[in-house]
PDB file of N, CA and C in Angstrom:
ATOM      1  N   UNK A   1       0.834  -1.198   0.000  1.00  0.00           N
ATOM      2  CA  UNK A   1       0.000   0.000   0.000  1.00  0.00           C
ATOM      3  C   UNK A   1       0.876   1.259   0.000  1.00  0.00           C
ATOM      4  N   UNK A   2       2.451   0.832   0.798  1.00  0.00           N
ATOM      5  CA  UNK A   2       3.029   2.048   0.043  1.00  0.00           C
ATOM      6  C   UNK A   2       2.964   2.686  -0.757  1.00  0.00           C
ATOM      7  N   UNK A   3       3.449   2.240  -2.096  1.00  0.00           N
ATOM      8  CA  UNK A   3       3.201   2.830  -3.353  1.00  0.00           C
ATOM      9  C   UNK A   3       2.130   3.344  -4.184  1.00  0.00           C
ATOM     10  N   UNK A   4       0.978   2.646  -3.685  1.00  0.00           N
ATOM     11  CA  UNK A   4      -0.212   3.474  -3.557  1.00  0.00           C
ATOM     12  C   UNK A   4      -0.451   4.675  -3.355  1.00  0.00           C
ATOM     13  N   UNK A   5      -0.051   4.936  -2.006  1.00  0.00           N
ATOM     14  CA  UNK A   5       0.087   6.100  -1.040  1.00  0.00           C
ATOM     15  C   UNK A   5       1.062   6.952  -1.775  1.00  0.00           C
ATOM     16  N   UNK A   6       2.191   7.207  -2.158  1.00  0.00           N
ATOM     17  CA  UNK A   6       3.056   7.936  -3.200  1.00  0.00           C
ATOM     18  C   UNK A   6       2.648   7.815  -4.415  1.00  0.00           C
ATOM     19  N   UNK A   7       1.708   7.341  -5.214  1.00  0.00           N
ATOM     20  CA  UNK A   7       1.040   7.421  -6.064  1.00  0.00           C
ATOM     21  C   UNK A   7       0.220   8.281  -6.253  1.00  0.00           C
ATOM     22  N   UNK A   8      -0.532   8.624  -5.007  1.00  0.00           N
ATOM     23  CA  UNK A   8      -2.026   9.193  -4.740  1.00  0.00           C
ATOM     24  C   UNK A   8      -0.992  10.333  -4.071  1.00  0.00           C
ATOM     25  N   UNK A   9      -0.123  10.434  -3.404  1.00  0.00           N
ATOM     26  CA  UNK A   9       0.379  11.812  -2.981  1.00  0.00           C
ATOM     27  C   UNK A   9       0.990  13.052  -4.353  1.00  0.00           C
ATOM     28  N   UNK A  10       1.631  12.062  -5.184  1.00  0.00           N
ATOM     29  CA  UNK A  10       1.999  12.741  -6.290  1.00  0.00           C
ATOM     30  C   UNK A  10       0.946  12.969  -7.279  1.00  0.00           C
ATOM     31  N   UNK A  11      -0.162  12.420  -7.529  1.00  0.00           N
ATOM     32  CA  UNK A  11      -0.926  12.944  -8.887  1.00  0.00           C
ATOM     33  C   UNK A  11      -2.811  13.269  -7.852  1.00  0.00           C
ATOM     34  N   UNK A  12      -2.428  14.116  -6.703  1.00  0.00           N
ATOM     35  CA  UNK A  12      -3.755  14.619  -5.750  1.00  0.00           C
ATOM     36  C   UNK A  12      -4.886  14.704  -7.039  1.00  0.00           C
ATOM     37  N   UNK A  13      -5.731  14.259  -6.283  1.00  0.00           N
ATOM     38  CA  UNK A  13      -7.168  14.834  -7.064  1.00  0.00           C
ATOM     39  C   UNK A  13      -7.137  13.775  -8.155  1.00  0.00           C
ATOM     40  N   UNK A  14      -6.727  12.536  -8.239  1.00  0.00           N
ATOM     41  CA  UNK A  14      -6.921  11.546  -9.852  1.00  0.00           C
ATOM     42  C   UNK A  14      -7.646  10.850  -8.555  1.00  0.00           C
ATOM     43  N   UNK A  15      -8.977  10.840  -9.026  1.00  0.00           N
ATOM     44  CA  UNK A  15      -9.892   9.570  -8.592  1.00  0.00           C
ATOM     45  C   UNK A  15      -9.691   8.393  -8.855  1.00  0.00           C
ATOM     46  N   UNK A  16      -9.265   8.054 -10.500  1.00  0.00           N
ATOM     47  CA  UNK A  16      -9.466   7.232 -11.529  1.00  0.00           C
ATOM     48  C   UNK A  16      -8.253   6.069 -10.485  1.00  0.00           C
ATOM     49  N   UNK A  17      -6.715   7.528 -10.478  1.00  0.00           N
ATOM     50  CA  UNK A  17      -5.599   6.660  -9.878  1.00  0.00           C
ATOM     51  C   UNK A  17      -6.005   5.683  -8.442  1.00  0.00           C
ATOM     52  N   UNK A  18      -6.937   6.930  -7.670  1.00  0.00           N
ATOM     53  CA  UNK A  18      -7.236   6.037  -6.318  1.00  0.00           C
ATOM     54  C   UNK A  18      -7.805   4.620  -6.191  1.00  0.00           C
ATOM     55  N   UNK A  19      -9.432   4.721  -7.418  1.00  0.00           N
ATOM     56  CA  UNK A  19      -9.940   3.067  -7.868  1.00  0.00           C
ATOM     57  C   UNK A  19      -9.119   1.918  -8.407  1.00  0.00           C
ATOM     58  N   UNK A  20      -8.561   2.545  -9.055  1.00  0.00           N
ATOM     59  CA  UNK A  20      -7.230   1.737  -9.502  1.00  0.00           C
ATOM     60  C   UNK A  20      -6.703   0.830  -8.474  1.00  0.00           C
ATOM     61  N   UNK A  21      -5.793   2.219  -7.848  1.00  0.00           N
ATOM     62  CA  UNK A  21      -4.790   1.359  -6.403  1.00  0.00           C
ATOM     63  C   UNK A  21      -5.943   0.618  -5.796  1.00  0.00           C
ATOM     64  N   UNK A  22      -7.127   0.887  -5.246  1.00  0.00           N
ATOM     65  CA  UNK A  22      -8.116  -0.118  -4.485  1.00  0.00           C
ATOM     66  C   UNK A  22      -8.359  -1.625  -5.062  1.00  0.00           C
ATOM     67  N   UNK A  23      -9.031  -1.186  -6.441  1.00  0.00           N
ATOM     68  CA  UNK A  23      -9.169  -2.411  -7.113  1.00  0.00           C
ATOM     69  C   UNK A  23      -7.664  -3.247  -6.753  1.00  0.00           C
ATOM     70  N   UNK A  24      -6.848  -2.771  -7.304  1.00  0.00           N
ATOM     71  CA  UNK A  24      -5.233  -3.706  -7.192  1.00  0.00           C
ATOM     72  C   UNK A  24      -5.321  -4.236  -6.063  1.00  0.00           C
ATOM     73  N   UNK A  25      -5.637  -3.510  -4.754  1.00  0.00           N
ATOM     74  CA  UNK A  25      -5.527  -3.949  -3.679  1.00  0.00           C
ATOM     75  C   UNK A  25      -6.093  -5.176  -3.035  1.00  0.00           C
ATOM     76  N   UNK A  26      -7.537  -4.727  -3.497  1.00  0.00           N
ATOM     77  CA  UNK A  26      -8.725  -5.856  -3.284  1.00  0.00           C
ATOM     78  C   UNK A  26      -8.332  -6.727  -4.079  1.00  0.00           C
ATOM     79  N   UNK A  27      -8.106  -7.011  -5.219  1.00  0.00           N
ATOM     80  CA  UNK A  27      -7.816  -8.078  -6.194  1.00  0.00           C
ATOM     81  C   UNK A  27      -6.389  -8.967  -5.578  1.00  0.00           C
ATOM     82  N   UNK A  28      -5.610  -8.064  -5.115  1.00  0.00           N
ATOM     83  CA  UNK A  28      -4.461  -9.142  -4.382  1.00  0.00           C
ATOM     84  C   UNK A  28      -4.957  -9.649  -3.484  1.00  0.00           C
TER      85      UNK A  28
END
């Protein structure tokens, strides 16, 4: 979930990026 988290810190405000990282998350 790190990289998630620096994902979502660097591109603020992308929703699209946040469902993304979740889905990935849930799916692992």
């Amino acid at each position: 979930m790190t990289v998630c988290s620096s994902i979502l810190r660097t591109l603020r405000g992308r929703r699209s990026v946040e469902i993304s990282c979740y889905a990935s998350h849930i799916r692992n």
